[in-house]
N, C-alpha and C. Protein backbone atom coordinates (compact mmCIF):
# COMPACT_ATOMS: atom_id res chain seq x y z
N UNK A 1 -65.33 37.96 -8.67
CA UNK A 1 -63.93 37.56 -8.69
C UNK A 1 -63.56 36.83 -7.39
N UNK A 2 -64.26 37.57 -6.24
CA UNK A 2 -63.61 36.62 -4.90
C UNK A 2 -64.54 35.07 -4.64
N UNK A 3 -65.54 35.12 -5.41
CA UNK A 3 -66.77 33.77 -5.72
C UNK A 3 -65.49 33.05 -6.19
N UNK A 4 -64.68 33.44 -7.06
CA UNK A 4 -63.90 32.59 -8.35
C UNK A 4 -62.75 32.01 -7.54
N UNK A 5 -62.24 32.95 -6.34
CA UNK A 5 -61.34 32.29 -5.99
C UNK A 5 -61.41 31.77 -4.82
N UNK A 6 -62.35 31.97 -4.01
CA UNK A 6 -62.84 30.98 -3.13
C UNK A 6 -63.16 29.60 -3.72
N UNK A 7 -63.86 29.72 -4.89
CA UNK A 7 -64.30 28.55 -5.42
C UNK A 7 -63.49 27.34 -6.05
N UNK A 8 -62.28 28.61 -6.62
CA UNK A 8 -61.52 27.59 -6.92
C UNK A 8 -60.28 27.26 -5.75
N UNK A 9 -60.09 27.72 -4.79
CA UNK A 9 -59.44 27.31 -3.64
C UNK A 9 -60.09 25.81 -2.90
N UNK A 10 -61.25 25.80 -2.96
CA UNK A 10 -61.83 24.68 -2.22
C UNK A 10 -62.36 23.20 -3.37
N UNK A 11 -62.04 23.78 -4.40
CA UNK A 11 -61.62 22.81 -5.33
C UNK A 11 -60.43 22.53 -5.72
N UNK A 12 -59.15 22.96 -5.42
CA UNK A 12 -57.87 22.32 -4.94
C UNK A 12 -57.64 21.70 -4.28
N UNK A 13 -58.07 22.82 -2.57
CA UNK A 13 -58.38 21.53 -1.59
C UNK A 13 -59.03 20.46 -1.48
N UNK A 14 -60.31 20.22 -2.43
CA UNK A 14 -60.65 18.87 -2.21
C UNK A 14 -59.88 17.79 -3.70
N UNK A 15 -59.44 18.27 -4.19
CA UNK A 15 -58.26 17.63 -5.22
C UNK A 15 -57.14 17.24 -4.55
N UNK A 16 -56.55 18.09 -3.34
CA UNK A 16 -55.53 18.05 -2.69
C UNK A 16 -55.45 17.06 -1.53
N UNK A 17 -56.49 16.79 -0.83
CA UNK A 17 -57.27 16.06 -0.08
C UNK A 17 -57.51 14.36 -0.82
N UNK A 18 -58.00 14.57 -1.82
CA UNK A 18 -57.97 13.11 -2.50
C UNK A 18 -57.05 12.41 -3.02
N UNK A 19 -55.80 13.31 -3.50
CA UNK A 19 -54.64 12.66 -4.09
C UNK A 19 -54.14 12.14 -2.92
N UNK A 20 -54.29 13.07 -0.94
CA UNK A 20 -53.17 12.29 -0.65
C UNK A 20 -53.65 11.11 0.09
N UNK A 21 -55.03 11.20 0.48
CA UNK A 21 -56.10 9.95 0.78
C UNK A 21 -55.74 8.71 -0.32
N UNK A 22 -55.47 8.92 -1.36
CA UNK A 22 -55.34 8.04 -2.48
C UNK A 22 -53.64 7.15 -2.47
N UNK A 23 -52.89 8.12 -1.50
CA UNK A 23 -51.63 8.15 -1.67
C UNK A 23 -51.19 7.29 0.08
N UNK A 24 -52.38 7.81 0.45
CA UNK A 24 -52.11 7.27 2.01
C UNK A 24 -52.67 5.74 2.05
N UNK A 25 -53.78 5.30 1.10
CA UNK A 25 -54.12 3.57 0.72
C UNK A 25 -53.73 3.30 -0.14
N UNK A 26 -52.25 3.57 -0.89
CA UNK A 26 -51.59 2.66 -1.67
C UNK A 26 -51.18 1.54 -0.75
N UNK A 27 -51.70 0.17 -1.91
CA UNK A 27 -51.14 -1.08 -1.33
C UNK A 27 -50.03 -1.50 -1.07
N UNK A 28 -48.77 -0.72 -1.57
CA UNK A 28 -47.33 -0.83 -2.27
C UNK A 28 -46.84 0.33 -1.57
N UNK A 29 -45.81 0.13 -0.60
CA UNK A 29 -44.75 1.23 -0.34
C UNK A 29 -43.28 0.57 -0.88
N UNK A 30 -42.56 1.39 -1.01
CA UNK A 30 -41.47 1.23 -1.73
C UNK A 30 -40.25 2.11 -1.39
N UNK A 31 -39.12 1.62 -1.05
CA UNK A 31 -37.87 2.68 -0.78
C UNK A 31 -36.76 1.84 -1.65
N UNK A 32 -35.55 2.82 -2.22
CA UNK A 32 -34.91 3.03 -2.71
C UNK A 32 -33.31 3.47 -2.06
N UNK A 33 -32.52 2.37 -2.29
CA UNK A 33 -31.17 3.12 -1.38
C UNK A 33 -30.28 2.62 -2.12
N UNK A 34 -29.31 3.56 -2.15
CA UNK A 34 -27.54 3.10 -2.54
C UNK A 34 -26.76 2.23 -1.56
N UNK A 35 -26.25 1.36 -1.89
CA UNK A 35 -25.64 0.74 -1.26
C UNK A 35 -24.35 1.86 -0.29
N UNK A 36 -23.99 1.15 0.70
CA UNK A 36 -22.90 2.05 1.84
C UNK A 36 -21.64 1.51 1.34
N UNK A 37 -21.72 0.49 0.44
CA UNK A 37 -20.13 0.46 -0.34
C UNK A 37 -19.82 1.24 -1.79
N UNK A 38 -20.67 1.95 -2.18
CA UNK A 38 -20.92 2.03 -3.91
C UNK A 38 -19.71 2.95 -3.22
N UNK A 39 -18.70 3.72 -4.78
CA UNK A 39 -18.12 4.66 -4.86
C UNK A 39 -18.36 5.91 -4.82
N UNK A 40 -17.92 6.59 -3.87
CA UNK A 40 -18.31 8.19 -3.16
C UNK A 40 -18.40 8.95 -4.80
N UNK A 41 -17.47 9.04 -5.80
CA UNK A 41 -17.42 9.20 -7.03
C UNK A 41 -17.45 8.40 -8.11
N UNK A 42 -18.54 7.81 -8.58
CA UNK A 42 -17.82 6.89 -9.48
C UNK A 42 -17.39 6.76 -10.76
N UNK A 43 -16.69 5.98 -11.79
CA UNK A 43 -15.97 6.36 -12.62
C UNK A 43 -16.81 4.83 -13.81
N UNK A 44 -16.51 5.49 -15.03
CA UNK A 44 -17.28 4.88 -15.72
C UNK A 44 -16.43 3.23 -15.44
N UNK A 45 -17.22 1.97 -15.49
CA UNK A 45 -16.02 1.08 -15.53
C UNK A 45 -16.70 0.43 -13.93
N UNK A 46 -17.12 1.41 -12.95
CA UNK A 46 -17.06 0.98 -11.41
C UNK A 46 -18.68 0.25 -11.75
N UNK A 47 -19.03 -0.45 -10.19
CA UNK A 47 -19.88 -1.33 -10.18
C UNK A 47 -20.95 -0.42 -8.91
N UNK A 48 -21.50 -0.45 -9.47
CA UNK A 48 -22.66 0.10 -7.88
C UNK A 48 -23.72 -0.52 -7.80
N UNK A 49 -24.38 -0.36 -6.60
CA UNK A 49 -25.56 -1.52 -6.00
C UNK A 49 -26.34 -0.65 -5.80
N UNK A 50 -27.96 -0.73 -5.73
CA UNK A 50 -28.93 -0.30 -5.31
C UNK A 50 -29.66 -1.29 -4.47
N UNK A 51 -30.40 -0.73 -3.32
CA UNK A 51 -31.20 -2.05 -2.36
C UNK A 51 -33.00 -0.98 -2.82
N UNK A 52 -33.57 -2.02 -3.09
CA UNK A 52 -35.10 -1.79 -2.86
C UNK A 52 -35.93 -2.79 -1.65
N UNK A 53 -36.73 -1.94 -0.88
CA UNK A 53 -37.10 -2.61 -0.30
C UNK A 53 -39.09 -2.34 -1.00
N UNK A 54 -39.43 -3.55 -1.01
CA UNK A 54 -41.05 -3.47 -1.27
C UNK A 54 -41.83 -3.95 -0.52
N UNK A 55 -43.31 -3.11 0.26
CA UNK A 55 -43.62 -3.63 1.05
C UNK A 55 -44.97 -3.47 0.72
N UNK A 56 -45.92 -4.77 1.30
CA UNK A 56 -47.56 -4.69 1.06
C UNK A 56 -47.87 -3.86 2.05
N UNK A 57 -48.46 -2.98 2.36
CA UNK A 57 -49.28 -1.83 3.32
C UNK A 57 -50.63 -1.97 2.96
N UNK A 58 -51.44 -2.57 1.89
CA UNK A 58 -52.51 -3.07 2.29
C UNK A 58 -52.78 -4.24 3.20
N UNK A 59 -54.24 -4.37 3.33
CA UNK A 59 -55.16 -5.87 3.95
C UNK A 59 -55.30 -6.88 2.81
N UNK A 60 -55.18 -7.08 1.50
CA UNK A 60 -54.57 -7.86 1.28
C UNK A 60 -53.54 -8.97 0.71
N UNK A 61 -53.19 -9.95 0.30
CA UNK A 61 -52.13 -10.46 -0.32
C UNK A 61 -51.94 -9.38 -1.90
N UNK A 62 -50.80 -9.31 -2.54
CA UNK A 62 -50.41 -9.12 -3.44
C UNK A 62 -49.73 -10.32 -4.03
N UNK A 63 -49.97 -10.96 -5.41
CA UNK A 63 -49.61 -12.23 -6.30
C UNK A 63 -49.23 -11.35 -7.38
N UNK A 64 -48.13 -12.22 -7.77
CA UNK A 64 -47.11 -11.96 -8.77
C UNK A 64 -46.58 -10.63 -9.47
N UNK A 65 -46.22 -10.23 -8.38
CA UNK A 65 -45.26 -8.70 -8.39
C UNK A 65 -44.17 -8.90 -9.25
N UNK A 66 -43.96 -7.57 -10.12
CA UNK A 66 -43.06 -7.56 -11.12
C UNK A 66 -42.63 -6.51 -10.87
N UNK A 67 -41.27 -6.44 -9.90
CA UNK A 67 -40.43 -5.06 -9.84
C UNK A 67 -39.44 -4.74 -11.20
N UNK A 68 -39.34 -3.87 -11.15
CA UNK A 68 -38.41 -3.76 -12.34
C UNK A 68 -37.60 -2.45 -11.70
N UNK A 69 -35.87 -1.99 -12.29
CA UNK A 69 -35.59 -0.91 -12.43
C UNK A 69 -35.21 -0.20 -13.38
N UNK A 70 -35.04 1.33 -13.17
CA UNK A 70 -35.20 1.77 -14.78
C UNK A 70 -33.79 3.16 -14.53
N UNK A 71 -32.74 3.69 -15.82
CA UNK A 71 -32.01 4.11 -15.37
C UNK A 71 -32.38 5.25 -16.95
N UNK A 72 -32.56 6.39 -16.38
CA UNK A 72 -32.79 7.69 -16.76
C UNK A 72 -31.46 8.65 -17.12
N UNK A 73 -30.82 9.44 -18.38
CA UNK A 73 -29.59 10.10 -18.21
C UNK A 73 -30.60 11.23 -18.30
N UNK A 74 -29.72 12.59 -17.48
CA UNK A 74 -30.43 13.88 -17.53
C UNK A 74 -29.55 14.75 -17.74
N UNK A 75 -28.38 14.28 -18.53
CA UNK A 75 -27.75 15.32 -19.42
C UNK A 75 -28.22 16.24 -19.76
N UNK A 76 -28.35 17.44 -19.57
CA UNK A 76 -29.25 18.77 -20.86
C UNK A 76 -28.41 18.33 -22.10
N UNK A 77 -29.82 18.26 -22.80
CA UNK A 77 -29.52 18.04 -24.65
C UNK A 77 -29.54 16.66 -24.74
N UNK A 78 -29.11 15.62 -23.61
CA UNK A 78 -29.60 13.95 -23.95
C UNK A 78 -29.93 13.06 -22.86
N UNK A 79 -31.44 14.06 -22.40
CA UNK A 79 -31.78 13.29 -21.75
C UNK A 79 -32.62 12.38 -22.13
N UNK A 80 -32.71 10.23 -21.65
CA UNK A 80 -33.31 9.92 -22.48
C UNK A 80 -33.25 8.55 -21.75
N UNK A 81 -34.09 7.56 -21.47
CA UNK A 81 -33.84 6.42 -20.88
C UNK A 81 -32.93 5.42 -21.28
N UNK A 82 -32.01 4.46 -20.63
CA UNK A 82 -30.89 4.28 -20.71
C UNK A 82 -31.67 2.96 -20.61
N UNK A 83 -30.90 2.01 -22.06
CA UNK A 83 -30.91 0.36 -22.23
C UNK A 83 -30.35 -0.23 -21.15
N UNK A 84 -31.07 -1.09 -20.55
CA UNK A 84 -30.10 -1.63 -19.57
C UNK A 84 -29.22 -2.88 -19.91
N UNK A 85 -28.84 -3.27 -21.16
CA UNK A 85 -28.52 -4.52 -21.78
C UNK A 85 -27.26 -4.54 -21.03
N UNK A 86 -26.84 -3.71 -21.19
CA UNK A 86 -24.67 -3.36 -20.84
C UNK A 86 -24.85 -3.36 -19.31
N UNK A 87 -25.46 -2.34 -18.64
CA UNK A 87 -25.64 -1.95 -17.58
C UNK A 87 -25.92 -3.02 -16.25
N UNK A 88 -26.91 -4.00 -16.58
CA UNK A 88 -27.49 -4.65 -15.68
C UNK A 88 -28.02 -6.20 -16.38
N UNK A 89 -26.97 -6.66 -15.57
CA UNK A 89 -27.71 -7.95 -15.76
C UNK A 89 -29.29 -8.40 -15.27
N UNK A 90 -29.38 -7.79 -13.84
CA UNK A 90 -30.75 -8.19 -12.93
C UNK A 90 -31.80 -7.14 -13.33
N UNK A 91 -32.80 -7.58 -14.53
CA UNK A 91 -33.46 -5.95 -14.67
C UNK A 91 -34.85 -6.08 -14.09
N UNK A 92 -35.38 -7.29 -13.56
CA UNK A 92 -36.99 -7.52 -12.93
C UNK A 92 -36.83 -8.73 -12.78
N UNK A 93 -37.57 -8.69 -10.95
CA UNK A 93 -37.72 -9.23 -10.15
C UNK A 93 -39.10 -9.73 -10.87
N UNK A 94 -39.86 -10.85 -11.24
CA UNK A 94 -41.27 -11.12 -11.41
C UNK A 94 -41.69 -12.59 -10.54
N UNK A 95 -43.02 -12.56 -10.33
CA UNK A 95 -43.80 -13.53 -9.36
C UNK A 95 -43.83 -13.57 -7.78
N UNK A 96 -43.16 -12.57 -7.27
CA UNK A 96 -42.97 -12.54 -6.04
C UNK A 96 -44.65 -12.52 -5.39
N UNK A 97 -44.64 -13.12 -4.25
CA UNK A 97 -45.95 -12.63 -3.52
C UNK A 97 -45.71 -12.09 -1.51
N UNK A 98 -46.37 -11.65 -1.88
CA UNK A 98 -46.59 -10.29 -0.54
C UNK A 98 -47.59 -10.52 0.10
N UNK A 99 -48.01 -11.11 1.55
CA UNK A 99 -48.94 -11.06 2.17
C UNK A 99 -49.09 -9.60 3.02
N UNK A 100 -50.17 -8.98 3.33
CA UNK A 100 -49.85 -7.85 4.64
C UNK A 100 -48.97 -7.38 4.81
N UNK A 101 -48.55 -6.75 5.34
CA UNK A 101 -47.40 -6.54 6.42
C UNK A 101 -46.00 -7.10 6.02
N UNK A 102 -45.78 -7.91 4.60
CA UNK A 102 -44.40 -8.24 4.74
C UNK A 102 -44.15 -7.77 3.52
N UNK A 103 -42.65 -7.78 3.59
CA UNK A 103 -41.67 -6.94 2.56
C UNK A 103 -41.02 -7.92 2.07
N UNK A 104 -40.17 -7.59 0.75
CA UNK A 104 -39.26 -7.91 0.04
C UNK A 104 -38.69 -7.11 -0.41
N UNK A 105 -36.88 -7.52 0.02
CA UNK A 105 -35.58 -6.75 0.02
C UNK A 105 -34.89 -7.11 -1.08
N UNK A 106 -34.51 -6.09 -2.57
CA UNK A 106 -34.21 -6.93 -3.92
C UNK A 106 -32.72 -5.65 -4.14
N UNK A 107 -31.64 -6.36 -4.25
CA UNK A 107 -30.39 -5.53 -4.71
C UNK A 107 -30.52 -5.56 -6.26
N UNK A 108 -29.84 -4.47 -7.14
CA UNK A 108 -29.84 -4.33 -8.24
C UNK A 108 -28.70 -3.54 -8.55
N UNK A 109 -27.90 -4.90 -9.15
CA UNK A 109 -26.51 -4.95 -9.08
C UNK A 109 -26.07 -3.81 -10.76
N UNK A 110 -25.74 -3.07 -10.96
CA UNK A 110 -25.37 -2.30 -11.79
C UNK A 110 -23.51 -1.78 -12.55
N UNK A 111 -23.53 -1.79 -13.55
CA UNK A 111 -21.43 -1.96 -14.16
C UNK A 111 -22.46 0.09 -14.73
N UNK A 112 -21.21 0.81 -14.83
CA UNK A 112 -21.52 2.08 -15.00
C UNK A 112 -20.73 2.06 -16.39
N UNK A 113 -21.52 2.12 -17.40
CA UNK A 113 -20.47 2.21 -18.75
C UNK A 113 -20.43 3.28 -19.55
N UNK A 114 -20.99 4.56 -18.69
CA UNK A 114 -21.24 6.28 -20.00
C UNK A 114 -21.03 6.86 -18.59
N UNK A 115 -20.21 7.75 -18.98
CA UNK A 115 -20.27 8.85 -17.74
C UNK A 115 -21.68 10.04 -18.13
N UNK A 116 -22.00 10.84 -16.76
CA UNK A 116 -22.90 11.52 -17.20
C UNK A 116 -23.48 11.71 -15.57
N UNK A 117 -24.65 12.26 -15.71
CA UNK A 117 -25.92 12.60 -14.53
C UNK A 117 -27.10 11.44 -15.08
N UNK A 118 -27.10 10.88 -13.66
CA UNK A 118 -27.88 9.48 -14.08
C UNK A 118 -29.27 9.73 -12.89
N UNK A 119 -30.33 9.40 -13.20
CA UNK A 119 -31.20 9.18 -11.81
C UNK A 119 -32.06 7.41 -12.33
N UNK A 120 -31.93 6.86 -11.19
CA UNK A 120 -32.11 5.16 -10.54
C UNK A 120 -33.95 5.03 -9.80
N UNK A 121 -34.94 4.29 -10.67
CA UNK A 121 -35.87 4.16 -9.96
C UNK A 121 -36.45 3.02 -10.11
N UNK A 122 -37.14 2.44 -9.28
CA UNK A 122 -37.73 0.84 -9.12
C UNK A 122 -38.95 1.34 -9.84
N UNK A 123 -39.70 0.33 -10.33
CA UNK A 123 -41.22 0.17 -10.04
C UNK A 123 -41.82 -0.89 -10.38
N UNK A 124 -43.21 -1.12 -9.58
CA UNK A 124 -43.94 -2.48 -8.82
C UNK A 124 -44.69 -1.84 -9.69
N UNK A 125 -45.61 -3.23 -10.19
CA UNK A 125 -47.30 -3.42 -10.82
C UNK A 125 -47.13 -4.75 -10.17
N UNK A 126 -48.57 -5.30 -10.37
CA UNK A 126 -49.08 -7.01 -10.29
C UNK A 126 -49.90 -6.65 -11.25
N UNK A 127 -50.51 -8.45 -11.45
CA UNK A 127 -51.36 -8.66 -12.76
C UNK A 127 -52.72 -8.22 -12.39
N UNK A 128 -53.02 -8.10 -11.56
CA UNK A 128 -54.84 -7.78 -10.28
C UNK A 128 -54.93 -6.19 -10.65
N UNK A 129 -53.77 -5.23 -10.99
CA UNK A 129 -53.89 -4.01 -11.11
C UNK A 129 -53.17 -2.90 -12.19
N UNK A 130 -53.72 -2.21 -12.65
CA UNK A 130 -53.29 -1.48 -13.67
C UNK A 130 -52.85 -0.21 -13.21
N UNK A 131 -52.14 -0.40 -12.12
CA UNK A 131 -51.34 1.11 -11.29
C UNK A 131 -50.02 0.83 -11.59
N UNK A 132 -48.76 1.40 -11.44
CA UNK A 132 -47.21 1.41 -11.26
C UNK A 132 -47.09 1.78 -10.19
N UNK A 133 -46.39 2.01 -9.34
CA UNK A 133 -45.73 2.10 -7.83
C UNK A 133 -44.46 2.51 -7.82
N UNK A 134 -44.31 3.21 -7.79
CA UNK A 134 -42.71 3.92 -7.80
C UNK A 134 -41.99 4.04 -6.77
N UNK A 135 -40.15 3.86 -6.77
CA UNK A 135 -39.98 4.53 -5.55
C UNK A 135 -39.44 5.74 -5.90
N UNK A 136 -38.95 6.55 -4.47
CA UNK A 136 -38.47 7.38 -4.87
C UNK A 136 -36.74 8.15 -6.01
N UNK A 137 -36.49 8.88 -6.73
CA UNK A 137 -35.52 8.57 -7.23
C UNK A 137 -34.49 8.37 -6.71
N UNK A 138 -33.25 8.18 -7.11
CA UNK A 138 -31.96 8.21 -6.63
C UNK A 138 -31.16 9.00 -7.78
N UNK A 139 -30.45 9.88 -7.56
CA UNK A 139 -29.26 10.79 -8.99
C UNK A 139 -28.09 10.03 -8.25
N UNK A 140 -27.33 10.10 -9.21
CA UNK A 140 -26.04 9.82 -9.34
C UNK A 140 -25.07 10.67 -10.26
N UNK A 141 -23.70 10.94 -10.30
CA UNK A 141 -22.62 11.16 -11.60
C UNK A 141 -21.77 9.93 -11.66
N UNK A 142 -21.74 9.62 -13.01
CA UNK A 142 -20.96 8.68 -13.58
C UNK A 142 -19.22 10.13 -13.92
N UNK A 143 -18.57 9.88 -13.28
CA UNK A 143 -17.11 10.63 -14.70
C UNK A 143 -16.73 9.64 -15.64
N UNK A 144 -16.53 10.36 -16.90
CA UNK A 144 -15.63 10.01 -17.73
C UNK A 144 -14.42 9.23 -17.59
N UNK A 145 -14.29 8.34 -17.92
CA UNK A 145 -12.90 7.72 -17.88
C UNK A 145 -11.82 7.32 -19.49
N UNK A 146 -10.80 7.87 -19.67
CA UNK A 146 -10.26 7.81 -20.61
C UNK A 146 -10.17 5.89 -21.16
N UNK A 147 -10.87 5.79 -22.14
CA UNK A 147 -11.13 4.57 -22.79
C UNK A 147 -9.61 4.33 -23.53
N UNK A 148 -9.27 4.80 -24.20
CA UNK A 148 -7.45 4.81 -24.59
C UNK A 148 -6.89 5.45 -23.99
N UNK A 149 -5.23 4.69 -24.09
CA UNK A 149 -4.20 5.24 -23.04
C UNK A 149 -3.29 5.12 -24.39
N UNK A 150 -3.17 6.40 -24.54
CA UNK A 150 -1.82 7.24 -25.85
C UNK A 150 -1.02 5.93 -25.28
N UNK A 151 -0.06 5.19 -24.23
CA UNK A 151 1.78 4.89 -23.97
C UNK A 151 0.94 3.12 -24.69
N UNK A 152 -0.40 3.05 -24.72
CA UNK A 152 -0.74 1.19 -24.92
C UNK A 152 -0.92 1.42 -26.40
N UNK A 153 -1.66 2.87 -27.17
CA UNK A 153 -2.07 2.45 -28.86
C UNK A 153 -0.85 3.11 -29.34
N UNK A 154 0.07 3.76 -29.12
CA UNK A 154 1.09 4.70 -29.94
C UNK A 154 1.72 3.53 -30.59
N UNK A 155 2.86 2.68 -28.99
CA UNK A 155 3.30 1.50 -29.65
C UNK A 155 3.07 0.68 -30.98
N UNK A 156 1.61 0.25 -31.07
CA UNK A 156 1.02 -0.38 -31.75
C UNK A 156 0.59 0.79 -33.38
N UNK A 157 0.24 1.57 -33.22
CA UNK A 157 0.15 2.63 -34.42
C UNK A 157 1.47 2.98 -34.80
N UNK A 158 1.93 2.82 -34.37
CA UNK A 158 3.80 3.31 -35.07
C UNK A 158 4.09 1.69 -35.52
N UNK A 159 3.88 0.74 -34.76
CA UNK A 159 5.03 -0.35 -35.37
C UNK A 159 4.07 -1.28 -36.36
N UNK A 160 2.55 -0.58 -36.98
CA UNK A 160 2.15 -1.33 -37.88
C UNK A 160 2.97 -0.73 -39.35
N UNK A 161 2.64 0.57 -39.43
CA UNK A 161 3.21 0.92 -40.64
C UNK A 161 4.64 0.23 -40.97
N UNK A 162 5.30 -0.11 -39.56
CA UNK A 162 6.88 -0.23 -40.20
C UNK A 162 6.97 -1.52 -40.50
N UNK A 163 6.55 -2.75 -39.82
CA UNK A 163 5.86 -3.60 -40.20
C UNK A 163 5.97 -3.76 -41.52
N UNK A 164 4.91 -3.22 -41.70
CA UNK A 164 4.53 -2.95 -43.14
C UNK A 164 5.58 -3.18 -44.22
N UNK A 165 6.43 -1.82 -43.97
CA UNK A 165 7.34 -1.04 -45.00
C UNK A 165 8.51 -2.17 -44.97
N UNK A 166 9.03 -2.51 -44.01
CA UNK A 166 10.06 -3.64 -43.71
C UNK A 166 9.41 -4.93 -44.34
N UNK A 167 8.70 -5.38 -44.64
CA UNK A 167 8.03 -6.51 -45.46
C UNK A 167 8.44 -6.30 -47.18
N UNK A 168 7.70 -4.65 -47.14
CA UNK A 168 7.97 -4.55 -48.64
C UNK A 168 9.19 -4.64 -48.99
N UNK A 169 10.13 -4.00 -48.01
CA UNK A 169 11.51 -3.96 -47.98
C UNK A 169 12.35 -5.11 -48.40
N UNK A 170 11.82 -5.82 -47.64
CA UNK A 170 12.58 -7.21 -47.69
C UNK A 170 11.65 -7.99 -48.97
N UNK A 171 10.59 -7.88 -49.14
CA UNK A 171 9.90 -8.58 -50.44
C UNK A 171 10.88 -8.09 -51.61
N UNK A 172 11.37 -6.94 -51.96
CA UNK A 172 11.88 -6.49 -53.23
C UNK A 172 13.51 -6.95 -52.97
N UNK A 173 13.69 -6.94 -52.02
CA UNK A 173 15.37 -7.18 -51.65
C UNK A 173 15.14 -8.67 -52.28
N UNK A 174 14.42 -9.38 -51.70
CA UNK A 174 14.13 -10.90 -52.06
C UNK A 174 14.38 -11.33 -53.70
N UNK A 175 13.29 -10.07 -54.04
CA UNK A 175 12.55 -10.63 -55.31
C UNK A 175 14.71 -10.07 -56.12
N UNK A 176 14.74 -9.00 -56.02
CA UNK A 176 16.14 -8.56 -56.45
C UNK A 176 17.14 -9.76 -56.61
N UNK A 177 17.48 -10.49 -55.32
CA UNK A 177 18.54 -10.89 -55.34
C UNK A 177 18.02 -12.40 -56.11
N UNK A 178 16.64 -13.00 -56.68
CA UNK A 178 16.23 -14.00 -57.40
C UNK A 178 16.74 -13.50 -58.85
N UNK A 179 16.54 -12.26 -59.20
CA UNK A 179 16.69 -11.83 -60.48
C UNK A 179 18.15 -11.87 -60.92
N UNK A 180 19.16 -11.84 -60.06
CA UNK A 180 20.36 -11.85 -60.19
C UNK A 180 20.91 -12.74 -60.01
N UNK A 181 20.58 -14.29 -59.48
CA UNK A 181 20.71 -15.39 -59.67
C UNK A 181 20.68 -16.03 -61.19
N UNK A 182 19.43 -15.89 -61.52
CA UNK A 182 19.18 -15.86 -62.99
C UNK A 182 19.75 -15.84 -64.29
């Protein structure tokens, strides 16, 4: 039994050891930030910004980088990746190139249209490699915002019916006073 867990201790550690060796020569670092103007709360309707910054940390060039971002709801009961059709006009950055040592700084301009618990993440591939590159997440809350206002549809729901009734009203008054001409 202590063979078993020695054994399997030093086969973690060398699992543990390789993921972060593996993690320490990624070619692609990547950060993730909210903009310092977005809304402290925001409300469905508001506009918020995200900045990515992407940077080559390998030796050498990276050709035709395709960032993309992706927006996740984690509602319990609907959680589920979110279309960005409504949401975002800017949804991937593609063809960029990266020598060494240099970065590219990409905003990703976002309209908030569902309230809820949202989390915000980039991610890099090129065509040379079959990895993804992630950054780290970002959460957010969207609130609810009342889509009708009772004092703007009441108006309008009360004065169709009468509308209405005042038409018929006056149609039969009409048609009446033709018949008595007659």
């Amino acid at each position: 039994m202590r063979i078993l867990k020695k054994l399997f201790a030093v086969i973690a550690s060398i699992l543990l050891s390789a993921s972060i060796s593996a993690a320490a020569q990624a070619p692609v670092s990547l950060n993730l930030q909210s903009d310092a103007k977005n809304p402290a709360t925001p409300v469905m309707g508001d506009h918020m910004r995200f900045w990515s910054t992407i940077s080559n940390t390998g030796s050498s060039p990276i050709e035709g980088l395709v960032a993309w971002i992706s927006l996740v709801e984690i509602d319990p009961g609907n959680e589920q990746p979110v279309d960005l059709e409504d949401w975002s006009a800017h949804k991937a950055v593609t063809g960029a190139s990266l020598k060494p040592g240099e970065s590219l700084q990409t905003d990703w301009p976002m309209r908030l249209i569902k309230g809820g618990d949202y989390r915000v993440v980039v991610s890099v591939t090129d065509p040379g490699s079959n990895t993804v590159f992630t950054s780290p997440t970002l959460q957010f809350h969207v609130r609810q915002k009342s889509v009708l206002q009772a004092g703007r549809v009441l108006p309008v729901a009360a004065a169709i019916p009468l509308l209405i009734c005042a038409l018929m009203i006056f149609n039969k008054t009409t048609q009446r006073l033709r018949r008595e001409r007659v």
